[in-house]
Protein backbone atom coordinates (compact mmCIF):
# COMPACT_ATOMS: atom_id res chain seq x y z
CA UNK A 1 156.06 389.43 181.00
CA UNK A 2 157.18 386.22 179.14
CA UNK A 3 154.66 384.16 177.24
CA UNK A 4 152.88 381.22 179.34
CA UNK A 5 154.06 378.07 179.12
CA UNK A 6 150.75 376.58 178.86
CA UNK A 7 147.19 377.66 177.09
CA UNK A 8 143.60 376.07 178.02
CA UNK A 9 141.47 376.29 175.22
CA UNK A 10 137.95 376.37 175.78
CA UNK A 11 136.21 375.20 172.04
CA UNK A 12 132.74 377.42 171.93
CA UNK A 13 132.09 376.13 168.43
CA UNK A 14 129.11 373.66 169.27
CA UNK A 15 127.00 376.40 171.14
CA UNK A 16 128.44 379.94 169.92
CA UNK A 17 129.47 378.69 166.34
CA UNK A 18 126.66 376.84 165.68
CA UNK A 19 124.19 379.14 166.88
CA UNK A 20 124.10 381.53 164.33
CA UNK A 21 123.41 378.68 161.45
CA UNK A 22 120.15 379.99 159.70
CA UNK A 23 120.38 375.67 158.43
CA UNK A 24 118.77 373.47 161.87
CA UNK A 25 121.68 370.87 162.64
CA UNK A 26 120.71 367.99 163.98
CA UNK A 27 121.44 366.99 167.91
CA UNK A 28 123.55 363.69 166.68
CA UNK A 29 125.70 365.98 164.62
CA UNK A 30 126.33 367.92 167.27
CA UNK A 31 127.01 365.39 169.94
CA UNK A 32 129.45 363.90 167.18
CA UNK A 33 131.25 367.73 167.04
CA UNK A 34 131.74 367.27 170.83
CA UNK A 35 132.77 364.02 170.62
CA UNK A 36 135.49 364.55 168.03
CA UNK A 37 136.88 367.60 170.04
CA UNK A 38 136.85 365.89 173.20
CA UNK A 39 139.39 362.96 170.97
CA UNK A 40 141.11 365.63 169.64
CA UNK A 41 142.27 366.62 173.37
CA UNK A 42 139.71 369.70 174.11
CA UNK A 43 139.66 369.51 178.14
CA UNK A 44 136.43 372.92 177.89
CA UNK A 45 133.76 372.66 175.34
CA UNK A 46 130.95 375.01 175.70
CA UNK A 47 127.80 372.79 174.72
CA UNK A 48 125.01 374.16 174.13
CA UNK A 49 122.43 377.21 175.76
CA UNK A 50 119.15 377.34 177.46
CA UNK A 51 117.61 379.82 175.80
CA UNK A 52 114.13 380.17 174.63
CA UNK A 53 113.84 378.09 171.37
CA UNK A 54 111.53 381.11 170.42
CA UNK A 55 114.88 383.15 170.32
CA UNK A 56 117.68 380.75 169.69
CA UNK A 57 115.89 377.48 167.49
CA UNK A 58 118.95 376.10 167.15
CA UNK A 59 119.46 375.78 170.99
CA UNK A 60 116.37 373.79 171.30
CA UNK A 61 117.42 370.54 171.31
CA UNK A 62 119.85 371.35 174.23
CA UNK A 63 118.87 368.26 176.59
CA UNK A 64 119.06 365.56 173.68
CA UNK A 65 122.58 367.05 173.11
CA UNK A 66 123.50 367.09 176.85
CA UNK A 67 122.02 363.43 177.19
CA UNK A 68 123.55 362.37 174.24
CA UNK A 69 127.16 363.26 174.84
CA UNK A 70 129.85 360.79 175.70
CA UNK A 71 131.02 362.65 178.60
CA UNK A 72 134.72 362.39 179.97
CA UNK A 73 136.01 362.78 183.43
CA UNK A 74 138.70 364.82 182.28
CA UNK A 75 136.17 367.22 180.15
CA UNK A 76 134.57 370.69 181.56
CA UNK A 77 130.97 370.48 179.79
CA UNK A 78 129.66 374.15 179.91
CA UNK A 79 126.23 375.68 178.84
CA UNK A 80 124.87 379.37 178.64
CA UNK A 81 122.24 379.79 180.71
CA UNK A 82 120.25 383.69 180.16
CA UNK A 83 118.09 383.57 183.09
CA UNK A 84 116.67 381.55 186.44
CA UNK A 85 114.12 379.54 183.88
CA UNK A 86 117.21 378.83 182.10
CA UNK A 87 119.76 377.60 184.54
CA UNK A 88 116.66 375.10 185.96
CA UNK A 89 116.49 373.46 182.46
CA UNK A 90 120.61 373.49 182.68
CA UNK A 91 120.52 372.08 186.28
CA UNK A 92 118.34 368.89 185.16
CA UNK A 93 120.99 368.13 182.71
CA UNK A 94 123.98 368.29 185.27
CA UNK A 95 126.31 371.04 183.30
CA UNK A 96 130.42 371.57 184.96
CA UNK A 97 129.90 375.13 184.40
CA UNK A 98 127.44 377.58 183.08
CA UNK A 99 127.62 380.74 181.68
CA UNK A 100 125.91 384.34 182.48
CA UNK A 101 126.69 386.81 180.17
CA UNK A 102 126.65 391.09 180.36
CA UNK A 103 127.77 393.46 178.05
CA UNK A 104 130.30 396.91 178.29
CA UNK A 105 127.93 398.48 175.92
CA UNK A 106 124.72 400.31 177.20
CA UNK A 107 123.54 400.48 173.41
CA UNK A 108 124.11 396.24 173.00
CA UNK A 109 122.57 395.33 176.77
CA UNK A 110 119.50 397.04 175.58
CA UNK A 111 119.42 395.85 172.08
CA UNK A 112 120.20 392.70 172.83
CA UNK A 113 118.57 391.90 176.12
CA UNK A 114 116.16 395.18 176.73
CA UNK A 115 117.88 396.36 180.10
CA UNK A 116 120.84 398.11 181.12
CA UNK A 117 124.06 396.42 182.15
CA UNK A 118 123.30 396.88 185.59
CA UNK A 119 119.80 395.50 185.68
CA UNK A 120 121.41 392.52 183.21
CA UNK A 121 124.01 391.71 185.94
CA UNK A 122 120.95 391.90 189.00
CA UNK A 123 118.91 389.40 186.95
CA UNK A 124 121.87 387.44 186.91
CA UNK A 125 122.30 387.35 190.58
CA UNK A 126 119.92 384.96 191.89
CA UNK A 127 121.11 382.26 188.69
CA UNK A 128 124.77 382.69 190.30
CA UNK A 129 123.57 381.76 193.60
CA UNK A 130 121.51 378.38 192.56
CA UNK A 131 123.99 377.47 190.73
CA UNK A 132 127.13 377.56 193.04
CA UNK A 133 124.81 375.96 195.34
CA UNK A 134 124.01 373.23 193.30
CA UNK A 135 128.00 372.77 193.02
CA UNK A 136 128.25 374.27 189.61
CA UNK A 137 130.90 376.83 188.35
CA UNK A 138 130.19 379.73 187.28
CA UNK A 139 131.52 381.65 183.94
CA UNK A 140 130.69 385.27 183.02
CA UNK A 141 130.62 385.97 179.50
CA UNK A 142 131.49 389.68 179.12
CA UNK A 143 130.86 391.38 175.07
CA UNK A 144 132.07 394.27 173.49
CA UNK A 145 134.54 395.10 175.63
CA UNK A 146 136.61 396.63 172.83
CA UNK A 147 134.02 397.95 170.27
CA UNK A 148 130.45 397.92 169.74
CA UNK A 149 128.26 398.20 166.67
CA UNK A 150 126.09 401.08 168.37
CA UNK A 151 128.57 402.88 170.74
CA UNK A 152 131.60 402.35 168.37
CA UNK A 153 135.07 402.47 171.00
CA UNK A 154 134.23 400.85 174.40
CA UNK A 155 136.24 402.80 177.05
CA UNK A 156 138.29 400.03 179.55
CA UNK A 157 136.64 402.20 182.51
CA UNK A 158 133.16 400.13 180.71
CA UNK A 159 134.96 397.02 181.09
CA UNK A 160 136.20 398.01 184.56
CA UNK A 161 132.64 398.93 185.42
CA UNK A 162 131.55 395.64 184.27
CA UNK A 163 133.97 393.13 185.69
CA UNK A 164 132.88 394.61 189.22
CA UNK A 165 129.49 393.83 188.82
CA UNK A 166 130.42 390.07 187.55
CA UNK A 167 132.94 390.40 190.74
CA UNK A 168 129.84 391.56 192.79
CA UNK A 169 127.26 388.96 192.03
CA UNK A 170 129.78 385.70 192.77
CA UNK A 171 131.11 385.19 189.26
CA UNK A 172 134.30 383.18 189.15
CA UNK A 173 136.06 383.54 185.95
CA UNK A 174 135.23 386.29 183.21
CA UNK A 175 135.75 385.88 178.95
CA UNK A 176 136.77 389.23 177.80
CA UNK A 177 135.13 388.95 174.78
CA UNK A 178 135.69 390.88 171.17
CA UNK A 179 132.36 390.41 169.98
CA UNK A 180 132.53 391.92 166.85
CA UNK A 181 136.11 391.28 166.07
CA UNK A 182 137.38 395.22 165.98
CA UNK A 183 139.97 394.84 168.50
CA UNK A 184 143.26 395.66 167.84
CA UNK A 185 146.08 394.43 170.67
CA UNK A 186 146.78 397.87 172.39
CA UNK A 187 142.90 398.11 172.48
CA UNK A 188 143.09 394.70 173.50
CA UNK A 189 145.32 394.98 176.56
CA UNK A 190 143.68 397.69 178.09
CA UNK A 191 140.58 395.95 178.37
CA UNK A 192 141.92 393.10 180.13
CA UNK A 193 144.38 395.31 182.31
CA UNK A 194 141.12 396.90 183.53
CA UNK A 195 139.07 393.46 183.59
CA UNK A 196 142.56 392.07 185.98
CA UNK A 197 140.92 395.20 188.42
CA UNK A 198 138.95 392.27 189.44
CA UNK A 199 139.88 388.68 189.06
CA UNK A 200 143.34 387.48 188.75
CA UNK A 201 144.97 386.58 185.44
CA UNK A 202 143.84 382.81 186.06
CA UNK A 203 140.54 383.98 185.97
CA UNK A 204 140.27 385.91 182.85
CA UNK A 205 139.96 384.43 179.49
CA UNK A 206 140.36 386.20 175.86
CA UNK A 207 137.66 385.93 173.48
CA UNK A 208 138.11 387.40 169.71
CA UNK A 209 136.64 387.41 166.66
CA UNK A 210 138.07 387.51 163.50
CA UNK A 211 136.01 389.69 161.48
CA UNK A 212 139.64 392.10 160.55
CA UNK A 213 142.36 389.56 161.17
CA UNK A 214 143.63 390.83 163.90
CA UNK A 215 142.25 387.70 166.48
CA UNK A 216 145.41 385.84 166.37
CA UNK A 217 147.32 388.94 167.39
CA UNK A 218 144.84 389.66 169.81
CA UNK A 219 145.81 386.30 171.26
CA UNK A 220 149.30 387.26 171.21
CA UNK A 221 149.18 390.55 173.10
CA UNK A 222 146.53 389.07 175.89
CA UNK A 223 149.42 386.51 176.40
CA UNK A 224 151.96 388.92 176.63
CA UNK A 225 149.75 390.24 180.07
CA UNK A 226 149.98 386.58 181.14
CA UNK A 227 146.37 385.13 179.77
CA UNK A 228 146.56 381.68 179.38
CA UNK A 229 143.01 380.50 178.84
CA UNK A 230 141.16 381.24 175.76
CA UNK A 231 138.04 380.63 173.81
CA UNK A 232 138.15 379.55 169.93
CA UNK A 233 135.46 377.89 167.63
CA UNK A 234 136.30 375.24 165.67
CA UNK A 235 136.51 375.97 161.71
CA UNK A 236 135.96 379.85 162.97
CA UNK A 237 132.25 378.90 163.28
CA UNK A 238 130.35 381.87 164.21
CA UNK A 239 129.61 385.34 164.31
CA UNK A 240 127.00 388.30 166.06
CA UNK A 241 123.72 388.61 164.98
CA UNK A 242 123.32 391.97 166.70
CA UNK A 243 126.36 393.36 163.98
CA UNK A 244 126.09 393.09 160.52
CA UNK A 245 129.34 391.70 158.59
CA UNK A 246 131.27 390.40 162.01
CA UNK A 247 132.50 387.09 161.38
CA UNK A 248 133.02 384.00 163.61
CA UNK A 249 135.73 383.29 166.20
CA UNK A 250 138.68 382.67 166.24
CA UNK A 251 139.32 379.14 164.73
CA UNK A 252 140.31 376.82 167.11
CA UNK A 253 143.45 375.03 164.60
CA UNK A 254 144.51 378.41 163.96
CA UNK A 255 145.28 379.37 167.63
CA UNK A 256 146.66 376.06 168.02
CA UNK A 257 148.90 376.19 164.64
CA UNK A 258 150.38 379.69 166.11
CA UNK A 259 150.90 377.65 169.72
CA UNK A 260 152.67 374.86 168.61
CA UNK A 261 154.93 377.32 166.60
CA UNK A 262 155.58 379.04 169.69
CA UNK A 263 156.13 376.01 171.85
CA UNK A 264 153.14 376.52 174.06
CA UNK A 265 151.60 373.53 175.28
CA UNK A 266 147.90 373.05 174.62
CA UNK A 267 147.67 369.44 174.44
CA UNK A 268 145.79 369.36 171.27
CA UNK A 269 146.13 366.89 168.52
CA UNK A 270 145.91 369.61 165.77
CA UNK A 271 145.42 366.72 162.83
CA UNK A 272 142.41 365.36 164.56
CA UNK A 273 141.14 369.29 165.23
CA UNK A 274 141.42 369.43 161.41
CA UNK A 275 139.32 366.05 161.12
CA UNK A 276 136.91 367.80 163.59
CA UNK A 277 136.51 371.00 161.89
CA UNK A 278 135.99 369.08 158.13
CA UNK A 279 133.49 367.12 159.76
CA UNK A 280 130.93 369.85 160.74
CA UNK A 281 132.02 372.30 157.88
CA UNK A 282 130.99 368.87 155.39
CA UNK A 283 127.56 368.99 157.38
CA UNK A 284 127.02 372.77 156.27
CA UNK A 285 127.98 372.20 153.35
CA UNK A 286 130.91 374.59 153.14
CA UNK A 287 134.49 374.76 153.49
CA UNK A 288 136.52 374.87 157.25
CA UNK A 289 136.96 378.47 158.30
CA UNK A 290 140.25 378.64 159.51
CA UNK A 291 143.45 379.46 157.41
CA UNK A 292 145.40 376.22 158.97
CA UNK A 293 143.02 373.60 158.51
CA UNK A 294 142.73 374.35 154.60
CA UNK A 295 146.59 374.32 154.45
CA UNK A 296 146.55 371.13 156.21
CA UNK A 297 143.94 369.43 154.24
CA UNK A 298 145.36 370.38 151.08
CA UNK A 299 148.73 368.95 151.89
CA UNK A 300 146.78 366.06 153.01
CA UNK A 301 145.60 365.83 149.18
CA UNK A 302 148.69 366.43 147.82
């Protein structure tokens, strides 16, 4: 199949990047990330998440973020929601989309969540239902569907297993999601070849980490199956806490340094993704992540 003509990037950095910082960023910070995205021509940003603040501190200034941001017609605002509780603290703050989220791994759903995938997805149910009654989408977040840091390989028949039950339960689009960034692109393909069991190609979305390199490629073979929406994090901001040593996502002006090459619309202003990505990596007081924005910034010095 040819390569798409278009790709829909969906920047997670603001709620999966910065979610993992052990350093507390402030909520102005924050709504200033999503601002600068949203100027740099990001049409999905994935916010922030309703999680306990026991859990996820970082997350707990989630309504003075949503309040605070300068939202834009042409923007989809999205927010993880883990549970009912959840999704009614979401709902208050009037989200596009929000995000469920089940595992291929037995090992991770328990580790991470205490329950099995199935009883992860049935807990789910009932958040599904408010929400697409309330009028809001609904995103399923699906993780190690490639490899796992307790199971090791993830068979596709696991991702197969696990689409169906997002299928079941009313979910309309599903992230196929290298968690821990040991995906390779045959590995890759299968899993979305068994995740397209279930929802159409529109409805499936890559989601890879970079922790051995191989995310761009990644991006490249899910493409070659006819994906054309994808989730990055600006300045590769990120990582798992449940696997020691994976790194962040995919960096947002890397993906979109490898589309332009390639032709592939995005309509992203990569120079002003730069300016995005040196403006939260100044706040943590380290470099930008990706490969492009430090080749662009030091031609910018030069």
């Amino acid at each position: 199949m040819s390569l798409p003509s278009k790709v829909r990037i969906i920047d997670v950095g603001p709620r999966d990047g910065l979610q993992n910082e052990k350093q507390m960023v402030p909520a102005a910070v924050k709504i200033e990330l999503v601002q600068k995205l949203q100027e740099a021509g990001l049409k999905e940003i994935e916010v922030t998440s309703y999680v306990s603040p026991k859990w996820v501190p970082q997350m707990a200034d989630n309504h003075a973020v949503m309040s605070g941001i300068r939202r834009s017609k042409a923007v989809r605002y999205s927010v993880l929601t883990p549970n009912r509780r959840g999704f009614l603290d979401a709902e208050a703050d009037k989200p596009d989309e929000i995000v469920v989220f089940g595992a291929a791994s037995e090992a991770f759903s328990h580790r991470n969540i205490n329950c099995s995938i199935a009883e992860s997805i049935e807990r789910f149910a009932p958040v599904v239902e408010a929400a697409k009654a309330a009028g809001i989408a609904v995103r399923g977040a699906m993780s190690c569907t490639v490899g796992c840091p307790y199971e090791g390989d993830i068979a596709p028949s696991k991702v197969d297993y696990l689409a169906g039950l997002m299928k079941g339960i009313g979910v309309e689009r599903v992230d196929v999601a290298d968690t821990i960034g040991v995906g390779t692109p045959g590995k890759v393909q299968k899993a979305i070849e068994a995740t397209l069991k279930h929802f159409d190609v529109d409805h499936v979305s890559g989601h890879f980490h970079d922790t051995y390199g191989q995310a761009l490629a990644n991006t490249y073979a899910a493409m070659e199956l006819g994906v054309w929406n994808f989730q990055s994090s600006v300045s590769g901001l990120g990582g798992c806490p449940y696997a020691k040593g994976a790194t962040g996502n995919v960096a947002t002006e890397d993906v979109v340094f490898m589309l332009n090459g390639l032709g592939i619309e995005t309509g992203i202003d990569l120079d002003r993704l730069v300016d995005a990505g040196k403006f939260i990596s100044d706040h943590l007081g380290r470099k930008p992540q990706s490969l492009a924005a430090v080749a662009i910034l030091n031609k910018r010095a030069g």
